[in-house]
C-alpha atoms as a PDB file:
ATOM      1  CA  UNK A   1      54.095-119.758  59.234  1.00  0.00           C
ATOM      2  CA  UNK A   2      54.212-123.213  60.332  1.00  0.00           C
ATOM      3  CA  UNK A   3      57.422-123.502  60.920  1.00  0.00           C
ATOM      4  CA  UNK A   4      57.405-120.696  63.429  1.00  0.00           C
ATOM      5  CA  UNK A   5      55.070-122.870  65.595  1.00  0.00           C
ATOM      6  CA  UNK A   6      57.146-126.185  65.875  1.00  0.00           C
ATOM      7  CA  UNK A   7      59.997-123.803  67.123  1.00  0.00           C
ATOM      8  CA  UNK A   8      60.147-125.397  70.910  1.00  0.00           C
ATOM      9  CA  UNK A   9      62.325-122.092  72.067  1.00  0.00           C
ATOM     10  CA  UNK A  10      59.106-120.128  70.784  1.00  0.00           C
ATOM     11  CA  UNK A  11      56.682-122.135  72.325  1.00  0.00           C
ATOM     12  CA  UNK A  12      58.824-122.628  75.397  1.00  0.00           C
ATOM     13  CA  UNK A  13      59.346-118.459  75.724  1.00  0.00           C
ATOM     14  CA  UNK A  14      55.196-117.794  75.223  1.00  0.00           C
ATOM     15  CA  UNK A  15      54.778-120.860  77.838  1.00  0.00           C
ATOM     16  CA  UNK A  16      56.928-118.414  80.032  1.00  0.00           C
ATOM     17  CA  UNK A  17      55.581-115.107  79.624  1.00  0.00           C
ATOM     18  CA  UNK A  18      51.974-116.545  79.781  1.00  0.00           C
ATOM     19  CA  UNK A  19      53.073-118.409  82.932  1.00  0.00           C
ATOM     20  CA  UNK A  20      54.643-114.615  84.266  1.00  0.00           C
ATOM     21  CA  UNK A  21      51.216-112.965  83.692  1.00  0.00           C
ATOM     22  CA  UNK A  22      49.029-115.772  85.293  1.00  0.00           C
ATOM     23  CA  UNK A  23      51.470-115.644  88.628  1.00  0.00           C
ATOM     24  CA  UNK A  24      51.681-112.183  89.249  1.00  0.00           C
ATOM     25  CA  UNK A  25      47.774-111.934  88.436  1.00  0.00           C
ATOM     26  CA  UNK A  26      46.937-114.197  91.086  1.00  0.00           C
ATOM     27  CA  UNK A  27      49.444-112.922  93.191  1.00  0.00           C
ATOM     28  CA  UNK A  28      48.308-109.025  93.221  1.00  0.00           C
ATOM     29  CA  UNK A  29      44.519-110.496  93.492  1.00  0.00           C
ATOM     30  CA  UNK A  30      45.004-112.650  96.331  1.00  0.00           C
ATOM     31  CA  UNK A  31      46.834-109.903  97.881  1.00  0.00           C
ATOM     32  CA  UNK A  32      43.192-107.990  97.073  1.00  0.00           C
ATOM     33  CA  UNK A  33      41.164-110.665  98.210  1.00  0.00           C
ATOM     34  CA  UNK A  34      42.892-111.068 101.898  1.00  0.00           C
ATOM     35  CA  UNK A  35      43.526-107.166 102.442  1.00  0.00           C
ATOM     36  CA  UNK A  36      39.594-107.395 102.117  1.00  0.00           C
ATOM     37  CA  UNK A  37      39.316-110.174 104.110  1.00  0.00           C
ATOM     38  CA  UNK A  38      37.842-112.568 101.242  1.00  0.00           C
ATOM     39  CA  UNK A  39      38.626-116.357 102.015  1.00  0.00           C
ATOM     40  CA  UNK A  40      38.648-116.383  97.778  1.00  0.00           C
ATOM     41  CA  UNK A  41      39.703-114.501  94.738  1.00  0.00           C
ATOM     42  CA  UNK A  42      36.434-113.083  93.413  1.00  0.00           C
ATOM     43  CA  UNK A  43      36.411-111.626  90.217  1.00  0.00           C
ATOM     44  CA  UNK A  44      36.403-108.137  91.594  1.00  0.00           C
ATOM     45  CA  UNK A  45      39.776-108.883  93.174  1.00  0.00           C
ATOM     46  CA  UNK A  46      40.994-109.584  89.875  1.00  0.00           C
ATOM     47  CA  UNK A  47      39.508-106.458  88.161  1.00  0.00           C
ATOM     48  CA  UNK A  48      41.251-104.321  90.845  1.00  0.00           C
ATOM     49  CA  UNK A  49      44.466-105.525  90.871  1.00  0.00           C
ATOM     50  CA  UNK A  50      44.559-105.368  86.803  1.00  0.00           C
ATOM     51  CA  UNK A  51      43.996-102.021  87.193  1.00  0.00           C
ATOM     52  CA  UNK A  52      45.767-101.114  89.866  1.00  0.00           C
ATOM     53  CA  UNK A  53      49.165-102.182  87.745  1.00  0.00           C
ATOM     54  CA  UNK A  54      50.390-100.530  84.870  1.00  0.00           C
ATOM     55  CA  UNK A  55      51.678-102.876  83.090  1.00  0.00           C
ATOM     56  CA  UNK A  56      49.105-105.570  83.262  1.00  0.00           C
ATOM     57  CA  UNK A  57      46.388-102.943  82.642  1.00  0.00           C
ATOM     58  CA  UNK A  58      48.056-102.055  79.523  1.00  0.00           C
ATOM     59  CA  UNK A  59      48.237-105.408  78.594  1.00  0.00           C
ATOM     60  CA  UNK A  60      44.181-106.585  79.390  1.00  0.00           C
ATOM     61  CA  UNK A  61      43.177-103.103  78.369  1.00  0.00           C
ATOM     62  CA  UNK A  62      41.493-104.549  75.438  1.00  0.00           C
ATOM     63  CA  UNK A  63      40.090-107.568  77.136  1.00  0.00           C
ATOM     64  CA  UNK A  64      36.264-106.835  77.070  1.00  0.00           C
ATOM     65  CA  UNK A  65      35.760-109.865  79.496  1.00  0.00           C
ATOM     66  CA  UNK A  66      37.657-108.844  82.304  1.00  0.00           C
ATOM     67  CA  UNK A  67      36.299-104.962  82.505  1.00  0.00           C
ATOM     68  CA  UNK A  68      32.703-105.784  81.410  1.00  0.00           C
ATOM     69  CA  UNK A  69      32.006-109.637  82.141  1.00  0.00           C
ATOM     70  CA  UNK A  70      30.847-110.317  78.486  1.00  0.00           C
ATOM     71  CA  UNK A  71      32.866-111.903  75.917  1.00  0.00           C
END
């Protein structure tokens, strides 16, 4: 429905909840990547922390490119 998408409060609330999942991503991987002493994120760090929280694992549990590194 095209009317659905010029809804700003929709588009503002997935700009949100996108934003949430990107922050707290990088934030439990970059926890990952200096408890391992890792002067970057590498993608590793990533895969960890994804799993190591419930409710972003259930949310990339699907995502074939984050558990397997192929699209």
């Amino acid at each position: 429905d095209s009317a659905l998408l010029n809804d700003s409060e929709v588009i503002s609330r997935a700009r949100q909840y996108m934003a949430y999942i990107f922050t707290e991503t990088l934030e439990l991987a970059g926890t990952r990547a200096i408890d391992c002493h890792h002067v970057n994120i590498v993608p590793s760090d990533i895969r960890i922390a994804v799993c190591n929280d419930p409710a972003l694992r259930s949310l990339f549990k699907s995502c074939r490119m984050l558990w397997y590194g192929t699209k």
